[in-house]
PDB file of N, CA and C in Angstrom:
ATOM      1  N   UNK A   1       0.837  -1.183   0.000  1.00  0.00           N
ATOM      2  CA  UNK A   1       0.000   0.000   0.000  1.00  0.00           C
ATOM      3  C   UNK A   1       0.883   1.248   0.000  1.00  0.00           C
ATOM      4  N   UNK A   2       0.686   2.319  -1.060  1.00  0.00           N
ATOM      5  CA  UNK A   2       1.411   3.213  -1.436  1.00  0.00           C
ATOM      6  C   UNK A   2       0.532   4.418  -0.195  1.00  0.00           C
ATOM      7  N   UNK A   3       1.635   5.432   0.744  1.00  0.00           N
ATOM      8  CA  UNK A   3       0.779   6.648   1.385  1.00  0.00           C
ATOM      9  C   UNK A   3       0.306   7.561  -0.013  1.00  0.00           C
ATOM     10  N   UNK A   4      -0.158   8.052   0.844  1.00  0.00           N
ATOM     11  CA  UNK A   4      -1.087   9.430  -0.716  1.00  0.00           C
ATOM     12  C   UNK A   4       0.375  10.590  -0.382  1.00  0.00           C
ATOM     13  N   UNK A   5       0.131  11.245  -1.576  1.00  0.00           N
ATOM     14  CA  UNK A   5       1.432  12.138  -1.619  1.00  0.00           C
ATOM     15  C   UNK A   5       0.583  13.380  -1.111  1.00  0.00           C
ATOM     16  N   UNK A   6       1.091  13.856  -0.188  1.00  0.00           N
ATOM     17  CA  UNK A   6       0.733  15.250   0.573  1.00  0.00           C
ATOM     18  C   UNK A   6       1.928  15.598   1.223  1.00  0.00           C
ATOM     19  N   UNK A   7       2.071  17.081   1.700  1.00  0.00           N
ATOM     20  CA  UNK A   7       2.986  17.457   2.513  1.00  0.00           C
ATOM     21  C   UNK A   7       3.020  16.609   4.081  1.00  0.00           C
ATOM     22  N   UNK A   8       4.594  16.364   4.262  1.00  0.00           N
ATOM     23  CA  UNK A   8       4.655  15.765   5.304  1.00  0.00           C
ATOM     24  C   UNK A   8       4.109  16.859   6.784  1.00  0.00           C
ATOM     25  N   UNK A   9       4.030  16.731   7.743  1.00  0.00           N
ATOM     26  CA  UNK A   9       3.323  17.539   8.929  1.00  0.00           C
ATOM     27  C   UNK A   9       5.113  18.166   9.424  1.00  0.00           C
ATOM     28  N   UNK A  10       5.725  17.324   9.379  1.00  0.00           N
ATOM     29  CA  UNK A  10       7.590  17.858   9.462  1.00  0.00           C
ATOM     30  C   UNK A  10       8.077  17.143   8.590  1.00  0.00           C
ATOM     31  N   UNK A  11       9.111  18.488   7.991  1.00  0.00           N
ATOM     32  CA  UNK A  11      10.170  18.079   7.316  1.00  0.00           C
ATOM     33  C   UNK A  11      11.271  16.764   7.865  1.00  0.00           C
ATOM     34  N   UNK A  12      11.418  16.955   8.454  1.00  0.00           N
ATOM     35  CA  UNK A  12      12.280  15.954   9.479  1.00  0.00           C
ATOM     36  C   UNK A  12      12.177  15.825  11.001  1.00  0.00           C
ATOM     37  N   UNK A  13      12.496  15.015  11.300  1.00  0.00           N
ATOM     38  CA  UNK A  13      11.894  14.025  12.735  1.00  0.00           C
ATOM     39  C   UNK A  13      13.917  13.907  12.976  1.00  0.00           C
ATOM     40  N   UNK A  14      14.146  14.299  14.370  1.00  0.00           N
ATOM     41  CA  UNK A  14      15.659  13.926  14.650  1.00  0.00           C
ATOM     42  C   UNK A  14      15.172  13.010  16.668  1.00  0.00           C
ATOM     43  N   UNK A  15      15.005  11.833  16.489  1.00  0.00           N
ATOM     44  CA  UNK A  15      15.111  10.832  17.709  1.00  0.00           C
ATOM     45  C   UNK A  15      16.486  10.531  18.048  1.00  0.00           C
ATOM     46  N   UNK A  16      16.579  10.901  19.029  1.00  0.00           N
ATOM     47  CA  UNK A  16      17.836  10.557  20.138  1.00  0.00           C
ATOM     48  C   UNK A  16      17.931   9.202  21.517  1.00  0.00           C
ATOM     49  N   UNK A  17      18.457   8.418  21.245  1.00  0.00           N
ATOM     50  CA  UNK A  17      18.149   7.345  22.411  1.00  0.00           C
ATOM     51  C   UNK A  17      18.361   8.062  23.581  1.00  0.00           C
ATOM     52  N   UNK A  18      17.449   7.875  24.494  1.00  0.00           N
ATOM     53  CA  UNK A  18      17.893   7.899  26.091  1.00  0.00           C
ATOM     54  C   UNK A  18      17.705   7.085  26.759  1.00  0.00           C
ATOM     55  N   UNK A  19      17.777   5.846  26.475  1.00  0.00           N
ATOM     56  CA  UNK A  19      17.601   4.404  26.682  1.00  0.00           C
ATOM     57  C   UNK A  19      18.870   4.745  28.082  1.00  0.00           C
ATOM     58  N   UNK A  20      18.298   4.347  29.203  1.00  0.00           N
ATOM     59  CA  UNK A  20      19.169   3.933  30.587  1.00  0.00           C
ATOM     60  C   UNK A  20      19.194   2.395  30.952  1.00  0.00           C
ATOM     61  N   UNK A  21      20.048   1.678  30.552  1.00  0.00           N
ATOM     62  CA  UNK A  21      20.047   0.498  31.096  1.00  0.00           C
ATOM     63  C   UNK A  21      20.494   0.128  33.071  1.00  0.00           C
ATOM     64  N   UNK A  22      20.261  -0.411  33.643  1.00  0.00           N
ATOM     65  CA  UNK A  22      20.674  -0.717  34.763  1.00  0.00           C
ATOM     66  C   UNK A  22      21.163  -2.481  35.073  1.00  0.00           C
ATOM     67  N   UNK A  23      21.559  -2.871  33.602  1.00  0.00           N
ATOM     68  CA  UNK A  23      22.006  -4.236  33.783  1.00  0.00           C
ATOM     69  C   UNK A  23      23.332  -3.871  33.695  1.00  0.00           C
ATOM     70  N   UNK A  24      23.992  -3.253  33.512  1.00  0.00           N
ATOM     71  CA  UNK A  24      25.582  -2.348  32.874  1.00  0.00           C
ATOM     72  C   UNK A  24      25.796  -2.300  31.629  1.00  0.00           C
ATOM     73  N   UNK A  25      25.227  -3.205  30.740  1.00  0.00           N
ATOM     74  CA  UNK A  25      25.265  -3.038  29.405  1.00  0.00           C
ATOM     75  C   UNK A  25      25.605  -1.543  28.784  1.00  0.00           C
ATOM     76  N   UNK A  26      25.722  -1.847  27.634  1.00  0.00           N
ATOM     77  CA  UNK A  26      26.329  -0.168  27.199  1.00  0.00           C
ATOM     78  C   UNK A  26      24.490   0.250  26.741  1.00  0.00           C
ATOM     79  N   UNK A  27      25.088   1.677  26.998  1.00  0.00           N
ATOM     80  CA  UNK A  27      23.599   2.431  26.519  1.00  0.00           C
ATOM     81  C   UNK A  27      24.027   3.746  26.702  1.00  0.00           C
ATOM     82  N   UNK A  28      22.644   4.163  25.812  1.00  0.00           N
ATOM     83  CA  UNK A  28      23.261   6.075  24.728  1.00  0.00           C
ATOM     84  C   UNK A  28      23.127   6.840  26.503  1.00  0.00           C
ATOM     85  N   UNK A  29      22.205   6.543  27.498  1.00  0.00           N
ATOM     86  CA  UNK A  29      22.256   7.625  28.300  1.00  0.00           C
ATOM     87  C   UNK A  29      23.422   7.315  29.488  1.00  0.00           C
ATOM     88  N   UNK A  30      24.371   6.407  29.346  1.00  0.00           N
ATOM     89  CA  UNK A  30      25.427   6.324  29.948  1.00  0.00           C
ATOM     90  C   UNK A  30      26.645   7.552  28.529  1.00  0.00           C
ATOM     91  N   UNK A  31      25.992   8.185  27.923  1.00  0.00           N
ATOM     92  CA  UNK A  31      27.004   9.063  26.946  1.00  0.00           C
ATOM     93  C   UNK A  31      26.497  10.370  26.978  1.00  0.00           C
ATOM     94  N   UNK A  32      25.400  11.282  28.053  1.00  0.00           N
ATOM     95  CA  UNK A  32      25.152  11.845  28.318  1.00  0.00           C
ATOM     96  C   UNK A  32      24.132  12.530  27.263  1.00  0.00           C
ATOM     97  N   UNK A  33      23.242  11.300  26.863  1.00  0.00           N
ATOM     98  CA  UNK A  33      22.212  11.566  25.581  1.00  0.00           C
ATOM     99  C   UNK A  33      21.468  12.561  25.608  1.00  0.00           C
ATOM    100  N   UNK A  34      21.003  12.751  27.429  1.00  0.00           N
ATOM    101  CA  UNK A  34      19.387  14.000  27.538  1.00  0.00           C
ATOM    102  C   UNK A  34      20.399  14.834  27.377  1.00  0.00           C
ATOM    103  N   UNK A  35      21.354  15.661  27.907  1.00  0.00           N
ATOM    104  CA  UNK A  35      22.040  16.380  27.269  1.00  0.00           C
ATOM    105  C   UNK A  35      22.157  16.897  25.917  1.00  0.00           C
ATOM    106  N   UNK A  36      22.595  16.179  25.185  1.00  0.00           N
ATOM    107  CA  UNK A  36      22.623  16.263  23.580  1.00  0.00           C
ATOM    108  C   UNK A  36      21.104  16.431  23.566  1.00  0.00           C
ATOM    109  N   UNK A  37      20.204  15.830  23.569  1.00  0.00           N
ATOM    110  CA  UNK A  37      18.826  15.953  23.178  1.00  0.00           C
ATOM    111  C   UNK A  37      18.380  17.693  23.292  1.00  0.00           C
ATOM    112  N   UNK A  38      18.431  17.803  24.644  1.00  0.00           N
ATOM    113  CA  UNK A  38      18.240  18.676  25.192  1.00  0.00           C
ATOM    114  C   UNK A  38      19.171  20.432  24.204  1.00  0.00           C
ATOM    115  N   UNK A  39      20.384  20.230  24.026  1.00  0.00           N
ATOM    116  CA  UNK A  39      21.111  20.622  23.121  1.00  0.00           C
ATOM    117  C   UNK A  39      20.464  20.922  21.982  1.00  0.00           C
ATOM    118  N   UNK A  40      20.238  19.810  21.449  1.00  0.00           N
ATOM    119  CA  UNK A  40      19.758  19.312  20.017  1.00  0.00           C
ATOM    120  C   UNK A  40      17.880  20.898  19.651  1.00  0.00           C
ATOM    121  N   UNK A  41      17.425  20.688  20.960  1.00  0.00           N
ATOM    122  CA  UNK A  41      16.073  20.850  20.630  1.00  0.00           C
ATOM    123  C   UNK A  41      16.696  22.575  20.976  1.00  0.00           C
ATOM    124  N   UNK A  42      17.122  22.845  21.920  1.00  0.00           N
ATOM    125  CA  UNK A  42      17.744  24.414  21.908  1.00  0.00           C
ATOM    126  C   UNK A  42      18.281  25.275  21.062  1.00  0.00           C
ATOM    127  N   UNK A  43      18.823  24.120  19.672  1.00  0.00           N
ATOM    128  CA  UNK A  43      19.601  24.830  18.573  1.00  0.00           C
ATOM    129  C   UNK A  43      18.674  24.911  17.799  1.00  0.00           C
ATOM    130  N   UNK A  44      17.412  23.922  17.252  1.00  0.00           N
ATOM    131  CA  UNK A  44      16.633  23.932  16.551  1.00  0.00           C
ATOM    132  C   UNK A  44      15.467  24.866  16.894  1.00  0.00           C
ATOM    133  N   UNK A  45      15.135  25.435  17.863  1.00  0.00           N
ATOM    134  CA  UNK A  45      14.662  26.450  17.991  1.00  0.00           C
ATOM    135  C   UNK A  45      15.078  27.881  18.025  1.00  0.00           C
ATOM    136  N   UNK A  46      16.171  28.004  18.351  1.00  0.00           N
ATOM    137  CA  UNK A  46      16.983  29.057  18.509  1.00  0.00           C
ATOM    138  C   UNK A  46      17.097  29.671  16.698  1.00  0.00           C
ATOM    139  N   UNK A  47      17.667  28.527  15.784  1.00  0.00           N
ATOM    140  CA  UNK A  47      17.513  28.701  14.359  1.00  0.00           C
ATOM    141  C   UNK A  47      16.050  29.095  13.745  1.00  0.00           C
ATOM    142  N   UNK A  48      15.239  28.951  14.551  1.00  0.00           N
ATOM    143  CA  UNK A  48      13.582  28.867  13.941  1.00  0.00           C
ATOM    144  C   UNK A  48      13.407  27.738  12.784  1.00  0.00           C
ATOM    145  N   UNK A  49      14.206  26.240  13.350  1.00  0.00           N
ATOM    146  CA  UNK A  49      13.392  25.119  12.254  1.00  0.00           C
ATOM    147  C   UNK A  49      12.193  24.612  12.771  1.00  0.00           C
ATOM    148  N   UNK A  50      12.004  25.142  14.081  1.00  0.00           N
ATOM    149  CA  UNK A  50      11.167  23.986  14.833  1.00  0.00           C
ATOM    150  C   UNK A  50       9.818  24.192  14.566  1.00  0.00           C
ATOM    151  N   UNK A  51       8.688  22.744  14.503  1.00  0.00           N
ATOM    152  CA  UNK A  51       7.636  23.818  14.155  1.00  0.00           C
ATOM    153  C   UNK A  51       6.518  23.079  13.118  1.00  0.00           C
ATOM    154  N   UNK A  52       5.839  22.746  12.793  1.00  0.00           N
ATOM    155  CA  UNK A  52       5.273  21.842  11.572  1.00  0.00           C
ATOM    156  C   UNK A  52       5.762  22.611   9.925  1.00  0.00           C
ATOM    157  N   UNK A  53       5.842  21.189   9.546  1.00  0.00           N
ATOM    158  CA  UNK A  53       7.029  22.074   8.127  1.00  0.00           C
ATOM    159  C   UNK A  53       8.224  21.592   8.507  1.00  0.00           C
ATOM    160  N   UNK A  54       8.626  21.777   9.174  1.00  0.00           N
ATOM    161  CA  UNK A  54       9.921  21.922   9.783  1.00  0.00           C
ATOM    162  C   UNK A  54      10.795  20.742  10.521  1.00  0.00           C
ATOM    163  N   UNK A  55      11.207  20.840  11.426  1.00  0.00           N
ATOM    164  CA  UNK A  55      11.539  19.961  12.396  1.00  0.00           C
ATOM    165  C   UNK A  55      11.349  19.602  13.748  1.00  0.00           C
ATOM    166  N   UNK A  56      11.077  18.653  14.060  1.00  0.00           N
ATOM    167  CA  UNK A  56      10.728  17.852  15.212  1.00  0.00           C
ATOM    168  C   UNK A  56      11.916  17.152  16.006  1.00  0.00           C
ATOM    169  N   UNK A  57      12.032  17.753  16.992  1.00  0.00           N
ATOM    170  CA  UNK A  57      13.142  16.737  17.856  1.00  0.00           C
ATOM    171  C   UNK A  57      12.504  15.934  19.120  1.00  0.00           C
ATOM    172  N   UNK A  58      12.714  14.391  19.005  1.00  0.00           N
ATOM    173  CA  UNK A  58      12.272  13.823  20.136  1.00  0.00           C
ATOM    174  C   UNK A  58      12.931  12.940  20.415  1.00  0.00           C
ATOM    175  N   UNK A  59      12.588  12.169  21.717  1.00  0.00           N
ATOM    176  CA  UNK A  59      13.011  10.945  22.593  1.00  0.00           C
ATOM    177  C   UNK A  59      12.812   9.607  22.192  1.00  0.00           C
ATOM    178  N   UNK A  60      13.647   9.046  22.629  1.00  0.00           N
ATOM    179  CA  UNK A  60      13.266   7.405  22.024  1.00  0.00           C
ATOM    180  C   UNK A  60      13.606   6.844  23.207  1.00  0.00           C
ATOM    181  N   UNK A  61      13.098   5.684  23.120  1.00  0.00           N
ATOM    182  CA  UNK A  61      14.468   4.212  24.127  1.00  0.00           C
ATOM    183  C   UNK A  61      14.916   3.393  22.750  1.00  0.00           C
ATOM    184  N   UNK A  62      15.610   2.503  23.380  1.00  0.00           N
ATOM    185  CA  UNK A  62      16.264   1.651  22.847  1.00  0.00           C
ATOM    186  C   UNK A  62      16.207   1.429  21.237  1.00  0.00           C
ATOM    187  N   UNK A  63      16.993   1.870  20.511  1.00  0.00           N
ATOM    188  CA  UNK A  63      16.865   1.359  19.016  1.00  0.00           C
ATOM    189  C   UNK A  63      18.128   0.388  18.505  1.00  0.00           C
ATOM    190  N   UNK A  64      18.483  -0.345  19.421  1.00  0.00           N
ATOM    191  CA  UNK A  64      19.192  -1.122  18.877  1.00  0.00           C
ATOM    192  C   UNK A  64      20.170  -0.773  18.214  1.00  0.00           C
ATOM    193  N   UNK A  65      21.187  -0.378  18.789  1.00  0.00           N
ATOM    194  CA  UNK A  65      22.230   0.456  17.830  1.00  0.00           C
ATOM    195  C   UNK A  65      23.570   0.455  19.011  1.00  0.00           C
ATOM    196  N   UNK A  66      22.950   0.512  20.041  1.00  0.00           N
ATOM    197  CA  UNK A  66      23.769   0.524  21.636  1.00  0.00           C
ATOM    198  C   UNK A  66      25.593   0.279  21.679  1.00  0.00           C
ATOM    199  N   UNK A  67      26.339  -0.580  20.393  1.00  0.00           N
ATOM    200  CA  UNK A  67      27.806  -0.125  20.207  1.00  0.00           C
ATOM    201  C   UNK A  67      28.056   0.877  19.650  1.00  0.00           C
ATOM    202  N   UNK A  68      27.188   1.701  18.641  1.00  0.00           N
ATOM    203  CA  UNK A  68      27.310   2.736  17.803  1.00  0.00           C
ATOM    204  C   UNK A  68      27.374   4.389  18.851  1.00  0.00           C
ATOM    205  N   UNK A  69      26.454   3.875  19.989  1.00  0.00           N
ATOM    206  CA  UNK A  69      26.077   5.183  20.927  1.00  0.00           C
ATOM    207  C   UNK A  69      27.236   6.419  21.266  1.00  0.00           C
ATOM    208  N   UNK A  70      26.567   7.098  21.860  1.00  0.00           N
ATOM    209  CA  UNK A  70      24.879   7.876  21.960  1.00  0.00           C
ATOM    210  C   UNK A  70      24.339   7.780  20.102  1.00  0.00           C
ATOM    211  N   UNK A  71      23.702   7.538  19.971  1.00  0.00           N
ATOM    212  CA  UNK A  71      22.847   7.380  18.601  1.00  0.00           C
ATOM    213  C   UNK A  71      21.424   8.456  18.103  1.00  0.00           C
ATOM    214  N   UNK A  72      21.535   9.090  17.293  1.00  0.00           N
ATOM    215  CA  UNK A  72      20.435   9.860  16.590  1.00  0.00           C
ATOM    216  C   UNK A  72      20.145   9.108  15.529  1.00  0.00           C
ATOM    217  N   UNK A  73      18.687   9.631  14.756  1.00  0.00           N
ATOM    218  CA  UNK A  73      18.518   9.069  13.425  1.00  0.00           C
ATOM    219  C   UNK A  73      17.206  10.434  13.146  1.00  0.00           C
ATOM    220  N   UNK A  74      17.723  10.132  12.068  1.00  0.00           N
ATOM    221  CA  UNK A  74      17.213  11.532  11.234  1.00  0.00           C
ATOM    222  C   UNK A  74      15.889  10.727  10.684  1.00  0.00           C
ATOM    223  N   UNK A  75      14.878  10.997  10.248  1.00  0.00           N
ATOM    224  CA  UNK A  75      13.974  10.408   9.506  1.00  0.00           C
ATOM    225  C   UNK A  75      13.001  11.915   8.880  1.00  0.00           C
ATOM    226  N   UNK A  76      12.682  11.562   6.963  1.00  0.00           N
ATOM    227  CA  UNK A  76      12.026  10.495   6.653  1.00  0.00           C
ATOM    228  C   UNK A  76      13.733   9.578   6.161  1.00  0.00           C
ATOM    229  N   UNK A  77      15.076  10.337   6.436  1.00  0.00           N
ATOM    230  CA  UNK A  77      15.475   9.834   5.048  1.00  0.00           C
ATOM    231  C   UNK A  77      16.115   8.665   6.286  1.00  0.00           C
ATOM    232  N   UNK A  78      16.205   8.044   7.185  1.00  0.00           N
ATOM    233  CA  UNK A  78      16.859   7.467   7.921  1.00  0.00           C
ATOM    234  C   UNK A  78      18.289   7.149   8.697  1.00  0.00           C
ATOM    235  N   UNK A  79      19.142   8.766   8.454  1.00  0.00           N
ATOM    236  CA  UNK A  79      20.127   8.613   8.559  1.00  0.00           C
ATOM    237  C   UNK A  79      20.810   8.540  10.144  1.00  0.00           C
ATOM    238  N   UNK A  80      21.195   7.404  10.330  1.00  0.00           N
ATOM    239  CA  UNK A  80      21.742   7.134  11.737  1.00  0.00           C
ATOM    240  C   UNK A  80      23.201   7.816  11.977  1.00  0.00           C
ATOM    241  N   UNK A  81      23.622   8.759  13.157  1.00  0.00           N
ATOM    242  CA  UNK A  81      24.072   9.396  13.544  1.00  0.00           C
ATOM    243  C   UNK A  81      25.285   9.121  14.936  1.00  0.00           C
ATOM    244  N   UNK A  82      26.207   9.253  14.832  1.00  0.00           N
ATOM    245  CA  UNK A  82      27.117   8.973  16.513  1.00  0.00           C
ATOM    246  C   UNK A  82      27.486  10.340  16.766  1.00  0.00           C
ATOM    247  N   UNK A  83      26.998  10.611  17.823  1.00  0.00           N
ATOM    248  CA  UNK A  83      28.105  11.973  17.929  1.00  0.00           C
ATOM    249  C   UNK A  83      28.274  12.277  19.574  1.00  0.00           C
ATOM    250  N   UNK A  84      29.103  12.756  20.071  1.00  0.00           N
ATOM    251  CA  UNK A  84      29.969  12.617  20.786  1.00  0.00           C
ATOM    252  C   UNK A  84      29.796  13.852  21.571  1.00  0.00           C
ATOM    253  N   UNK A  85      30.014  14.598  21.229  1.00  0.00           N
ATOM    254  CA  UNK A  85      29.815  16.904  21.822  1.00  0.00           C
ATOM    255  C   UNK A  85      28.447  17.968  21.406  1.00  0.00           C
ATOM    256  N   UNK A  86      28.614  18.772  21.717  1.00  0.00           N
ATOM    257  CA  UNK A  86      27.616  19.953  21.265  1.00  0.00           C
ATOM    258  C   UNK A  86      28.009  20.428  20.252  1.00  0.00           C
ATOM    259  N   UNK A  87      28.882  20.290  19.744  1.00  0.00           N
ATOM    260  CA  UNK A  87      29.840  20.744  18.291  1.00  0.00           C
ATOM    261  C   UNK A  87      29.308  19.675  17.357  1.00  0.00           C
ATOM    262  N   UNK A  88      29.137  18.314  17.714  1.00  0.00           N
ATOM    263  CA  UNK A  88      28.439  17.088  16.956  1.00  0.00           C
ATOM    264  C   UNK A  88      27.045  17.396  15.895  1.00  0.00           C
ATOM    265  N   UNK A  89      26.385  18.042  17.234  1.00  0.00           N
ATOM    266  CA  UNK A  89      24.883  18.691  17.538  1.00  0.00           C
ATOM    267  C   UNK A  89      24.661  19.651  16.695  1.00  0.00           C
ATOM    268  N   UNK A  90      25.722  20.580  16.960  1.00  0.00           N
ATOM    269  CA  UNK A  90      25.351  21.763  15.968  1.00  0.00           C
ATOM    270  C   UNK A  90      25.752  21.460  14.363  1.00  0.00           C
ATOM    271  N   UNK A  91      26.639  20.564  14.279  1.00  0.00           N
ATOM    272  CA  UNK A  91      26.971  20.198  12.647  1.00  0.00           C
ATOM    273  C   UNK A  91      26.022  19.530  12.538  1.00  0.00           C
ATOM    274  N   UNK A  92      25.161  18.253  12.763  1.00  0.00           N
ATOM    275  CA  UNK A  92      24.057  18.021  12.596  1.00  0.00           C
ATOM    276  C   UNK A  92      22.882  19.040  12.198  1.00  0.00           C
ATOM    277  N   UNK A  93      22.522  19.927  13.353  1.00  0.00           N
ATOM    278  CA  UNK A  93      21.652  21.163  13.082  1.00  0.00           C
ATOM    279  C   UNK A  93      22.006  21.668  11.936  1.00  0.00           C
ATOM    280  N   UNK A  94      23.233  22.157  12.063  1.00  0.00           N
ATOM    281  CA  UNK A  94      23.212  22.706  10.858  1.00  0.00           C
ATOM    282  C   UNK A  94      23.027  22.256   9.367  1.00  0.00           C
ATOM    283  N   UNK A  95      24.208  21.274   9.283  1.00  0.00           N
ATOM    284  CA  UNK A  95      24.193  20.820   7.904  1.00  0.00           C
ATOM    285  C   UNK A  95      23.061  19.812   7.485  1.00  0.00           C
ATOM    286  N   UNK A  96      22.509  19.261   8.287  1.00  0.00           N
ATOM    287  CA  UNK A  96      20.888  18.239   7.804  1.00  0.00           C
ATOM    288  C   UNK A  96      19.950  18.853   7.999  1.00  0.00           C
ATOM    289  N   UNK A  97      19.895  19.112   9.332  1.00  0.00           N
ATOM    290  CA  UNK A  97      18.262  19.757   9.609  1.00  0.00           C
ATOM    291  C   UNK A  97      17.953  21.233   8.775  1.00  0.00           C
ATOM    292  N   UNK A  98      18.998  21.895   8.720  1.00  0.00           N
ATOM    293  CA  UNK A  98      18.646  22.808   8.162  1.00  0.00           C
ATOM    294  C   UNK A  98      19.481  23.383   6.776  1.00  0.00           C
ATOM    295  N   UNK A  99      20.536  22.395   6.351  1.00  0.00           N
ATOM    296  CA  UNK A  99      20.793  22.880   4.996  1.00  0.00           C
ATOM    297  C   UNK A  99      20.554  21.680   4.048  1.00  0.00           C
ATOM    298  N   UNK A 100      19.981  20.185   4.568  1.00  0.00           N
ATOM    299  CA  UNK A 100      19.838  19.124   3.869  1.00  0.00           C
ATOM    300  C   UNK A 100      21.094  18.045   3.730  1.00  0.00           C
ATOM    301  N   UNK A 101      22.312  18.393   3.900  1.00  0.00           N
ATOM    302  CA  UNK A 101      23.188  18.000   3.816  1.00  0.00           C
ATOM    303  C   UNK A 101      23.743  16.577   5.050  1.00  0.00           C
ATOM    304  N   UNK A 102      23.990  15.523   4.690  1.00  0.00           N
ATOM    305  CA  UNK A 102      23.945  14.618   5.581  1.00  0.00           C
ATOM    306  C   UNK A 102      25.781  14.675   5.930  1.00  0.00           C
ATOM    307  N   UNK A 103      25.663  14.384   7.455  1.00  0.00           N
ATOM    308  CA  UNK A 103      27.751  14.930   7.808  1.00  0.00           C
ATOM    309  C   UNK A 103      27.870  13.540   8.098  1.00  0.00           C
ATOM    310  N   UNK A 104      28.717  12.940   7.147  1.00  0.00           N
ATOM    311  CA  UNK A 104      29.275  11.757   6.546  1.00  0.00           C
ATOM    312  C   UNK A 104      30.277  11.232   7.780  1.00  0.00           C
ATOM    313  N   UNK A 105      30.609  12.563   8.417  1.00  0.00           N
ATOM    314  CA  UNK A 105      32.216  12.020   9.262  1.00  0.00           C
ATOM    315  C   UNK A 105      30.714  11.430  10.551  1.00  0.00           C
ATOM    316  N   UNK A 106      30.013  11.554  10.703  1.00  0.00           N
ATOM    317  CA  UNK A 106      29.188  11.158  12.167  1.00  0.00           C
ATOM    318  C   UNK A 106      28.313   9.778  11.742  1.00  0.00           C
ATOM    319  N   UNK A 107      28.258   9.909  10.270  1.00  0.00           N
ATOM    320  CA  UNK A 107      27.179   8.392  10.482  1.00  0.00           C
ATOM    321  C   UNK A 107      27.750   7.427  11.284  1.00  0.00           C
ATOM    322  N   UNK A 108      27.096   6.492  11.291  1.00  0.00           N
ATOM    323  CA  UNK A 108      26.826   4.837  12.214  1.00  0.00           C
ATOM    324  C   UNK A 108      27.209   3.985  11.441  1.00  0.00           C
ATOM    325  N   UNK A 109      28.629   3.574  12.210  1.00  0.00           N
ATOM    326  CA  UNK A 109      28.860   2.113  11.066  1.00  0.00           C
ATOM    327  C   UNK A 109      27.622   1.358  10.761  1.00  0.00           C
ATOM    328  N   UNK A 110      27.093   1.154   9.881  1.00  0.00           N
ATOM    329  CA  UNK A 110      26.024   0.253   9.414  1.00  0.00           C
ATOM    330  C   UNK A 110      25.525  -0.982  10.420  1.00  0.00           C
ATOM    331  N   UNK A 111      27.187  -2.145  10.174  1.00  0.00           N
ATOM    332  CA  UNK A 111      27.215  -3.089  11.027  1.00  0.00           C
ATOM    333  C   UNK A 111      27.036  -3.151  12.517  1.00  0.00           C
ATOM    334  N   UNK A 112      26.962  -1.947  13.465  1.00  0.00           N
ATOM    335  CA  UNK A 112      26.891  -1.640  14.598  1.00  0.00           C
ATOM    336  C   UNK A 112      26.050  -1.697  15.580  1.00  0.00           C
ATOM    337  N   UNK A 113      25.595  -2.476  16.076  1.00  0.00           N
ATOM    338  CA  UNK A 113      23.831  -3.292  16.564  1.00  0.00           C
ATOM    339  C   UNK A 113      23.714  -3.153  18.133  1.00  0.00           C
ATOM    340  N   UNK A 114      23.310  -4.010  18.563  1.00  0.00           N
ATOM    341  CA  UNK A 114      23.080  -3.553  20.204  1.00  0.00           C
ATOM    342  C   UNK A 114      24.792  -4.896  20.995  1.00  0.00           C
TER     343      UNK A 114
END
């Protein structure tokens, strides 16, 4: 089943794990994820993407990605993300969310799973 072609409600959707494990396993909020999130949604408003049309920043748990972490993923186009600082954050902001451009040095090894 094909969706009907209409404008999407946001341009892009950016989910951040804050998955906390308490078994010790590795996980994105042992990498100080609400942080970045938190980051993440301050720059995107501050720029004026935020907004229908525009961009959406939200929370996730667990997406299975947990060696790759802290982990983002951009959607509709699906691009999975590692990043590390607020400097990470803002090249993200900048160059995807708001110039389209996907930053090649941060993707997610592919192979990189929980």
């Amino acid at each position: 089943m094909t969706a009907p072609s209409q404008p999407q409600y946001y341009e892009h959707h950016i989910f951040f794990c804050l998955n906390q494990r308490t078994n010790g396993e590795a996980c994105c909020a042992d990498h100080n994820a609400q942080a970045a999130f938190d980051h993440c949604k301050a720059q995107v408003k501050a720029r004026g993407l935020n907004g229908p049309g525009k961009v959406r920043v939200n929370k996730a748990g667990c997406m299975d990605r947990c060696q790759g972490g802290p982990i983002a993923v951009v959607y509709p186009e699906g691009v999975w993300y590692t990043y590390v600082d607020e400097k990470d954050i803002d090249e993200i902001v900048e160059s995807h969310l708001q110039n389209g451009k996907v930053v090649e040095r941060l993707l997610t090894p592919p192979h990189l799973g929980r």
